[in-house]
Protein backbone atom coordinates (compact mmCIF):
# COMPACT_ATOMS: atom_id res chain seq x y z
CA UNK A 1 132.88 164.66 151.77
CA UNK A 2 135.25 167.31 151.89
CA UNK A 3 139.00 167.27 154.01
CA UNK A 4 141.13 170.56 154.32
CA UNK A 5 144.61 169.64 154.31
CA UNK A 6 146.43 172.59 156.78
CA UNK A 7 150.19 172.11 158.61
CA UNK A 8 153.18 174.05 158.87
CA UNK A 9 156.27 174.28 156.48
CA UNK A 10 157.90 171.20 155.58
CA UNK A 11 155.24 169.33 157.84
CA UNK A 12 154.59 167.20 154.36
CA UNK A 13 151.06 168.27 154.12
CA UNK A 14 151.98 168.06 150.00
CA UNK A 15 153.20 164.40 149.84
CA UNK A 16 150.22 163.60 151.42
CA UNK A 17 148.02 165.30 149.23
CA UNK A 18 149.99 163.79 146.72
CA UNK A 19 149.63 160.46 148.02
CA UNK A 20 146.00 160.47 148.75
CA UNK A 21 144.98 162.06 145.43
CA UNK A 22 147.60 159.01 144.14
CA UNK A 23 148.84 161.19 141.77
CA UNK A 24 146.49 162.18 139.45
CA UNK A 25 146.32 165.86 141.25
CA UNK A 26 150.42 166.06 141.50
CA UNK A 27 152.19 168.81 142.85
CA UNK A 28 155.15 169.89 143.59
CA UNK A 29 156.48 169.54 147.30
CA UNK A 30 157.00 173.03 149.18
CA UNK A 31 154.66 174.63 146.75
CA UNK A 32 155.08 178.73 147.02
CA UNK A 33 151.35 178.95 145.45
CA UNK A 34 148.75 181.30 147.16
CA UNK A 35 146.01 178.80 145.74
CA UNK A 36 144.84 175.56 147.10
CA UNK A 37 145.69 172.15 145.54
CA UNK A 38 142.51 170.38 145.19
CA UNK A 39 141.66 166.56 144.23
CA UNK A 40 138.39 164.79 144.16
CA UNK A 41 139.60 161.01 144.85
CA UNK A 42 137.78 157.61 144.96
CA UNK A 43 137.72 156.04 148.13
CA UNK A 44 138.40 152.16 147.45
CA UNK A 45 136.12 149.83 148.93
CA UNK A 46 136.57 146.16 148.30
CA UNK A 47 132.55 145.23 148.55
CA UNK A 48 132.24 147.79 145.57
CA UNK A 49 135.11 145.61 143.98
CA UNK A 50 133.33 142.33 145.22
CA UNK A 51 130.08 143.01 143.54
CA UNK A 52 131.13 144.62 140.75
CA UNK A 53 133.10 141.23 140.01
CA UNK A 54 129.60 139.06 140.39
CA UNK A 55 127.75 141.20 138.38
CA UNK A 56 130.33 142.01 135.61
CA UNK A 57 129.16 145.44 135.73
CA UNK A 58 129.07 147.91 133.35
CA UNK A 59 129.88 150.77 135.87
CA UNK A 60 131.51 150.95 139.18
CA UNK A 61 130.96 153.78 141.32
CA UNK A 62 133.27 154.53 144.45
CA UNK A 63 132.24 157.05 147.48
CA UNK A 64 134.39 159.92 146.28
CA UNK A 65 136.59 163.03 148.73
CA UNK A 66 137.18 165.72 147.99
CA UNK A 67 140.99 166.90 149.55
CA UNK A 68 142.18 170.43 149.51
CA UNK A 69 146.09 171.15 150.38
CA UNK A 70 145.68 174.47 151.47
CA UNK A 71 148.96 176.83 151.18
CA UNK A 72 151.02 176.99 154.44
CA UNK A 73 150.53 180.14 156.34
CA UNK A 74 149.48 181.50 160.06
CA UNK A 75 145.65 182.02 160.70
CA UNK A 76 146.01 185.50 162.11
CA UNK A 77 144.89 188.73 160.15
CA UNK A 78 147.72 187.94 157.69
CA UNK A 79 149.45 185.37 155.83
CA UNK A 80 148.68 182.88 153.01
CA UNK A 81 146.14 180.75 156.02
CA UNK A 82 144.20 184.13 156.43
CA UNK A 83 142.78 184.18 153.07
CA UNK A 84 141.42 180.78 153.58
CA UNK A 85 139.92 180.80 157.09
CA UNK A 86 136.30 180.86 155.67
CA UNK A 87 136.73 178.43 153.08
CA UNK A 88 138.57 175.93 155.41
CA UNK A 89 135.47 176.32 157.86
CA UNK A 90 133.54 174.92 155.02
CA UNK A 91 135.00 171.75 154.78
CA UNK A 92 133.46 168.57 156.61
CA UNK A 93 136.69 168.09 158.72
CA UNK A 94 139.88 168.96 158.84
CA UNK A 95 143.21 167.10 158.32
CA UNK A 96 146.14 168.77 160.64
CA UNK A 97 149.69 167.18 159.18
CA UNK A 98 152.79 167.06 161.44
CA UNK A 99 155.55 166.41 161.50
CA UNK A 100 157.31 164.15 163.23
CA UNK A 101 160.90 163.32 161.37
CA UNK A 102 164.05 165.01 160.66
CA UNK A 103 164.60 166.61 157.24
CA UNK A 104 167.66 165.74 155.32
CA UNK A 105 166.75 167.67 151.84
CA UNK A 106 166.98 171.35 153.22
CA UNK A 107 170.32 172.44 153.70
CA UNK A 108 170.08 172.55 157.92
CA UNK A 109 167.92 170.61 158.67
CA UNK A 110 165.60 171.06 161.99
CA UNK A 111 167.13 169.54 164.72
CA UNK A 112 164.12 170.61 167.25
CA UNK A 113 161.15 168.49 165.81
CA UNK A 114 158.44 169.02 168.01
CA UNK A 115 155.21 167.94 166.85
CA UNK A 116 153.54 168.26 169.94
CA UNK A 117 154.88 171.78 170.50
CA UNK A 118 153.61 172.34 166.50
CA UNK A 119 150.11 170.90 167.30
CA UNK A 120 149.95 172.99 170.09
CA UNK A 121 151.39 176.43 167.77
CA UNK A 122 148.31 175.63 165.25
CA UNK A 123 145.61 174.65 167.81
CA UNK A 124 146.35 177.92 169.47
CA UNK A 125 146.09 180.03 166.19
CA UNK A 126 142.75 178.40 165.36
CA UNK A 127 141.40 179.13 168.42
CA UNK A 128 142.26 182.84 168.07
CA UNK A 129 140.28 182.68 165.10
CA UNK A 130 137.02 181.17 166.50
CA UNK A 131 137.40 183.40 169.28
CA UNK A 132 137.81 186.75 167.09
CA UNK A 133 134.99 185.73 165.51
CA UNK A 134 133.17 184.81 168.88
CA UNK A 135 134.28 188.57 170.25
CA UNK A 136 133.24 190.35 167.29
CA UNK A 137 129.82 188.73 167.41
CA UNK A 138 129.12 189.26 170.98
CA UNK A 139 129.93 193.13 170.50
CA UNK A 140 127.05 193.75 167.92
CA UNK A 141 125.05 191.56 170.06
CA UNK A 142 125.41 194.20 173.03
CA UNK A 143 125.05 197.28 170.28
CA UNK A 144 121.48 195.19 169.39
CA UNK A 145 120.31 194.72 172.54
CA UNK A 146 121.14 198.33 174.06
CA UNK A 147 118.49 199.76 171.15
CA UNK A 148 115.72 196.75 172.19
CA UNK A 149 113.33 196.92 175.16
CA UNK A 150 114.23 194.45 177.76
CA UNK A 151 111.17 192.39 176.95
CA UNK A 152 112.61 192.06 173.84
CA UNK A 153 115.45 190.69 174.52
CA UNK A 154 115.18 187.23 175.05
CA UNK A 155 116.42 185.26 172.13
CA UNK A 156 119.52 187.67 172.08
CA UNK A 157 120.07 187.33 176.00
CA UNK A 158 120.30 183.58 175.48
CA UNK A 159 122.64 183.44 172.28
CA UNK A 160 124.85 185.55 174.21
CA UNK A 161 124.69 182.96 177.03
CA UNK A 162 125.68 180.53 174.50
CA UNK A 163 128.46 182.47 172.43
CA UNK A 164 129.78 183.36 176.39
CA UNK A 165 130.00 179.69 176.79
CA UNK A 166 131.60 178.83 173.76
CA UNK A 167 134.39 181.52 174.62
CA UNK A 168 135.20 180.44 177.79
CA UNK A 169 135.68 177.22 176.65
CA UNK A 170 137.78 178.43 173.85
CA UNK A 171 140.22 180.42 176.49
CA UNK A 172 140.05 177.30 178.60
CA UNK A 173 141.93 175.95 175.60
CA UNK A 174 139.56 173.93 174.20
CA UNK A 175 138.52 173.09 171.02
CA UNK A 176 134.63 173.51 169.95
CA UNK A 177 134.01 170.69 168.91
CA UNK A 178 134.62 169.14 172.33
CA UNK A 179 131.34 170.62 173.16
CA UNK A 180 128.13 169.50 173.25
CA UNK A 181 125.14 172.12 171.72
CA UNK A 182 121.47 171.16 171.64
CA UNK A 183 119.46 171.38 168.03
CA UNK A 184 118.61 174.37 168.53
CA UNK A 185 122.10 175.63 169.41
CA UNK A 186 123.16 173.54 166.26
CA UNK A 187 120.90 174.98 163.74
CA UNK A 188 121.92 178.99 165.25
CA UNK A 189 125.44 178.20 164.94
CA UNK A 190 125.39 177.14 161.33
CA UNK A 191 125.88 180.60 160.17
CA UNK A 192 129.29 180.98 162.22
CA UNK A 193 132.33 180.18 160.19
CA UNK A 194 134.34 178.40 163.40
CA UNK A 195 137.14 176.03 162.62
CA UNK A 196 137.25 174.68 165.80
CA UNK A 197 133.84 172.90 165.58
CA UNK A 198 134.99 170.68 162.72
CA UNK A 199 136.16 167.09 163.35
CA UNK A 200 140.11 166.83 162.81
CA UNK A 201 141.66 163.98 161.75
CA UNK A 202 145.29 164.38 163.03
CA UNK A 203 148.46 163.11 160.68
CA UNK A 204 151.36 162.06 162.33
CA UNK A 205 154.04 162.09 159.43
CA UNK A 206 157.15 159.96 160.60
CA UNK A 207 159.98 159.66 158.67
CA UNK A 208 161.31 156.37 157.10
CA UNK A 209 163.54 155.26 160.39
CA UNK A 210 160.20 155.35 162.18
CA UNK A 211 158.63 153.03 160.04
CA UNK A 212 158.68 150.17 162.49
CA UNK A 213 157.34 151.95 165.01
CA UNK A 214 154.33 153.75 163.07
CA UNK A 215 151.29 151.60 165.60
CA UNK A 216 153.11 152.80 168.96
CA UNK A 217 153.91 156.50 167.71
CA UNK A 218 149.98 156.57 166.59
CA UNK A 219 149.01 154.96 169.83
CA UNK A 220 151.01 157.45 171.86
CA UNK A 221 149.41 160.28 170.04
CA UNK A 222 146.26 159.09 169.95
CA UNK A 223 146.20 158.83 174.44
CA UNK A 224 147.28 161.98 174.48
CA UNK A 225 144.53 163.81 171.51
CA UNK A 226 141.65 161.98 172.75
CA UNK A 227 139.69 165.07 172.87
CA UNK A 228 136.05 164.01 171.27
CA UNK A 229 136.29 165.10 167.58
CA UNK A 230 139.48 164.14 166.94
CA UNK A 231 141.59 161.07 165.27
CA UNK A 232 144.94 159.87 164.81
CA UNK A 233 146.98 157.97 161.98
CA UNK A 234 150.90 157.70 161.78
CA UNK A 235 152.21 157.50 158.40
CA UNK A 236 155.19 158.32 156.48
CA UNK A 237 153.80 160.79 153.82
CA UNK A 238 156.83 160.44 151.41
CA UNK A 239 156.81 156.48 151.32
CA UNK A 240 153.15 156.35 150.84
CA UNK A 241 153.15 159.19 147.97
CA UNK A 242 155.70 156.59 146.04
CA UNK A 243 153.90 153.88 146.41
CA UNK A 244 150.77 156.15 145.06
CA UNK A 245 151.85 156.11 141.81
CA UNK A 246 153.01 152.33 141.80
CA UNK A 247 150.61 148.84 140.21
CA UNK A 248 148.49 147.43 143.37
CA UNK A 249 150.34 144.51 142.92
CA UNK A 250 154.04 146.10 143.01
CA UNK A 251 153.21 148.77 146.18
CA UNK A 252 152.16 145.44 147.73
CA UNK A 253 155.48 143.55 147.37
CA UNK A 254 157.25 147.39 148.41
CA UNK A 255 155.37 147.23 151.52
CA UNK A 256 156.64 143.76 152.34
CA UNK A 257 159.90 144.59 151.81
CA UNK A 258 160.09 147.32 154.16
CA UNK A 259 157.96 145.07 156.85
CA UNK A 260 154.93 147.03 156.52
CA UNK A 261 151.57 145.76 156.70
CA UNK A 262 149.80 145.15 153.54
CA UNK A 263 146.74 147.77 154.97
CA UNK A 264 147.66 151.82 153.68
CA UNK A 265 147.31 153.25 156.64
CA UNK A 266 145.92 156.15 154.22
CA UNK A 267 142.67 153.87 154.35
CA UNK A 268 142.69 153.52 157.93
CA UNK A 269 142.63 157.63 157.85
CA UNK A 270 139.71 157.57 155.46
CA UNK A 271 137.73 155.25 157.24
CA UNK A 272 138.75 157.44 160.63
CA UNK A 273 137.46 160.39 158.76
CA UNK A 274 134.21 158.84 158.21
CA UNK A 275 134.02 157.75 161.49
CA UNK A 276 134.55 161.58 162.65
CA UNK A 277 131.52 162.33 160.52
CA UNK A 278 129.31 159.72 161.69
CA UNK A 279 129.17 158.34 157.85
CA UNK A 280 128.83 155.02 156.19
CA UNK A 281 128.32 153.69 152.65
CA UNK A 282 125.06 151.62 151.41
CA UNK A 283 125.81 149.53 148.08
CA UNK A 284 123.09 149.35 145.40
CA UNK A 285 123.94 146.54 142.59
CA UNK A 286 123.35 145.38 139.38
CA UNK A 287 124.50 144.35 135.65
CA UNK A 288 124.22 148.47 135.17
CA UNK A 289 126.31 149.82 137.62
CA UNK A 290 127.61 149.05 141.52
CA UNK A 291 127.68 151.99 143.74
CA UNK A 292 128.66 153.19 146.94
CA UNK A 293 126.54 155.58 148.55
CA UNK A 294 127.30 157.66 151.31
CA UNK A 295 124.90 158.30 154.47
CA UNK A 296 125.07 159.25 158.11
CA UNK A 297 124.96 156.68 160.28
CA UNK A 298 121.40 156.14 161.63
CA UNK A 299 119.34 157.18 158.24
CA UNK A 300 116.65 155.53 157.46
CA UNK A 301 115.57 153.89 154.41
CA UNK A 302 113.45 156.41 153.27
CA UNK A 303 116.55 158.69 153.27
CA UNK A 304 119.44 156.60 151.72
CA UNK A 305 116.46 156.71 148.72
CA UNK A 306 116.37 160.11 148.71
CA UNK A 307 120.77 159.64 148.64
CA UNK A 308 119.80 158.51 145.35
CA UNK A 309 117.35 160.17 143.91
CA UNK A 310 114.45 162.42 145.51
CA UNK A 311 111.59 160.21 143.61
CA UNK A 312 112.79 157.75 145.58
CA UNK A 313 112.15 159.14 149.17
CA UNK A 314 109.00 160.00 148.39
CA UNK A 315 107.54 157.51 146.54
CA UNK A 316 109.35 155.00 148.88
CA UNK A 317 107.60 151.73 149.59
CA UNK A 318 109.92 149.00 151.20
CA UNK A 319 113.24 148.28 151.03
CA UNK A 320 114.52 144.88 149.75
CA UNK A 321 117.96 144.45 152.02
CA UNK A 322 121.19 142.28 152.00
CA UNK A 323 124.65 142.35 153.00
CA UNK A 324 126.98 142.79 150.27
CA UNK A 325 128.39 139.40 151.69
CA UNK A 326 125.08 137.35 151.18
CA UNK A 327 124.97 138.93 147.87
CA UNK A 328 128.24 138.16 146.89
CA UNK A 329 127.86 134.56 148.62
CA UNK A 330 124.54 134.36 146.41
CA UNK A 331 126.35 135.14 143.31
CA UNK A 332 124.02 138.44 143.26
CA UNK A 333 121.11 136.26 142.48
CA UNK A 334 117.96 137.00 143.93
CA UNK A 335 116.23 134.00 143.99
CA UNK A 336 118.69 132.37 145.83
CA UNK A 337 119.17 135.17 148.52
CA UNK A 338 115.28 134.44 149.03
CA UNK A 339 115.88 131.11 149.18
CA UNK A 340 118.54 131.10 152.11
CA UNK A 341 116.63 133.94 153.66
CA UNK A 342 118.95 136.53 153.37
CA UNK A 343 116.81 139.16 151.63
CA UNK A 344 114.46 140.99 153.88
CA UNK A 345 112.21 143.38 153.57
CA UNK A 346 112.35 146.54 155.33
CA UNK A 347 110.22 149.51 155.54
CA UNK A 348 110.48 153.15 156.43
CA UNK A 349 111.50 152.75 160.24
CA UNK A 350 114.70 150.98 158.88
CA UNK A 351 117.94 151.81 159.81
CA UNK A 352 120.33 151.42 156.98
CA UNK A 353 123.83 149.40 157.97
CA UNK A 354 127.37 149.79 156.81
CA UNK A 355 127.45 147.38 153.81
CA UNK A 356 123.85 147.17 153.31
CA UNK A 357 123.46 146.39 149.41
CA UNK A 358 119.31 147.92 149.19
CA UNK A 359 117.29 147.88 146.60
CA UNK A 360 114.21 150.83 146.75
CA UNK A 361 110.82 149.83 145.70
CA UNK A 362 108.71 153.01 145.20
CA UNK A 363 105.94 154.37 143.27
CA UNK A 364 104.59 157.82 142.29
């Protein structure tokens, strides 16, 4: 999976990169740079933990993200964002920082924080983008069809309808992916490089006085942006990028000392983001290695095989299935998940859960 990190200046897009990549991709804040920071990061997932500990593993494997900070900029035909506009419309979803708290480190600081006014400011540049590239596209359309017979313009006559539609919606000021397209429509529109259509995963960064009030700021942003496509998280970017670089064990006494809960709300985010995709993890386990896989939600078990290897999908037989809770409960020992009847077999019509721990029986 792959998040594009965007915001305006001083929005703390770069703590948050920093705190999300914990460190180990560290930059500087307010970075001048024209390039992206980028950091592929482990999502942490307590079943992979769990199992790992009953098997005593030689190798754990976490789901991993990859998280571009992309340098702060406007969208239009110029500017730092400009250079970027295809490459951001690459990434699975993107991950719109703002800010929300008064800045005492700059010399005068901004007394008119406005995040909604800011969302707002960046929505409105994005959609000038899609629709550019919606206007441009519709143009050689109409140079296309003017050289065509009229017989032979069907297919063109009806992605026009559909690039018509998508503009109107745009200047109705509306993001794409509030929209609903067909498969067809789906599979055309894969060659358009539209920022709009990508899930967003909103950041609310508060500042430290806020702290206390982080679930009623996120749950008054979250009424207001409950546009399909999009979620929300309230965080304090600056807090959480200390307590990135800090032992488990000491971030959690820090967090109980300021009265916070003992869940990052940086995992919330990640498991929003997933949600936004429509993703899940299955578990495979063993003395070799325990791994999280990643799938859409609603694959079968024929194609969380292929997830691991292509042999697998088609050579599949039947799945052998648990939950990663039986199989911790069972101290990963098969005989005794067979014996409580908690290891079933499945075959290709399954549907592959959240948490499934599967084990792929094939041949070739």
């Amino acid at each position: 999976m792959e998040l594009g990190i965007i915001g305006k200046a001083r929005s703390g897009k770069t703590s948050l990169f920093n705190a999300v990549t914990r460190g180990t991709a560290q930059v500087g804040a307010y970075s001048s740079g024209n390039q992206p920071n980028v950091g592929m990061v482990h999502v942490p997932d307590p079943r992979v933990d769990a199992l790992s500990e009953v098997y005593k593993t030689k190798k754990t494997t976490y789901a991993e993200i990859r998280w571009v900070d992309y340098p702060v900029g406007g969208f239009g035909n110029e500017g730092p964002g400009a250079q970027f506009v295809a490459e951001i419309a690459k990434m699975d979803a993107i991950v719109h920082v703002v800010r929300s708290f008064i800045d005492d480190s700059v010399p005068h600081p901004d007394e008119t924080v406005d995040p909604h006014r800011d969302i707002e400011a960046l929505d409105l540049e994005l959609t000038f983008v899609d629709l550019g590239l919606i206007e441009r596209r519709l143009s050689r359309l109409d140079q296309e069809m003017r050289s065509m017979p009229s017989a032979q313009r069907g297919e063109l006559e009806r992605h026009k309808e559909l690039l018509q539609r998508m503009q109107a919606h745009l200047e109705d000021g509306k993001g794409l992916r509030s929209m609903s397209f067909n498969e067809t429509e789906n599979k055309e529109l894969r060659a358009y490089q539209l920022i709009t259509r990508l899930p967003m995963l909103l950041i609310v960064n508060i500042g430290e006085d806020d702290l206390a009030r982080a679930a009623e700021i996120e749950a008054e942003f979250r009424a207001r942006y409950s546009e399909p496509g999009i979620a929300v998280a309230a965080l304090c970017a600056k807090i959480e990028a200390e307590l990135s670089q800090m032992e488990p064990e000491d971030a959690a006494a820090f967090r109980a000392d300021l009265g916070l809960p003992p869940e990052s709300p940086l995992d919330r985010a990640i498991v929003a983001a997933y949600e936004l995709l429509g993703l899940q993890s299955f578990l495979t386990a063993g003395d070799d290695e325990c791994r999280a896989w990643t799938v859409p939600v609603g694959a079968t078990a024929p194609q969380a095989a292929g997830r691991i290897h292509s042999d697998l999908e088609k050579g599949f037989i039947r799945a052998e299935v648990s939950t990663w809770q039986d199989v911790v409960a069972a101290k990963g020992s098969s005989a005794e998940l067979k014996k409580a009847g908690k290891l079933r077999t499945e075959g290709k019509g399954y549907i592959v859960q959240d948490g499934d721990v599967i084990n792929i029986l094939f041949n070739l």
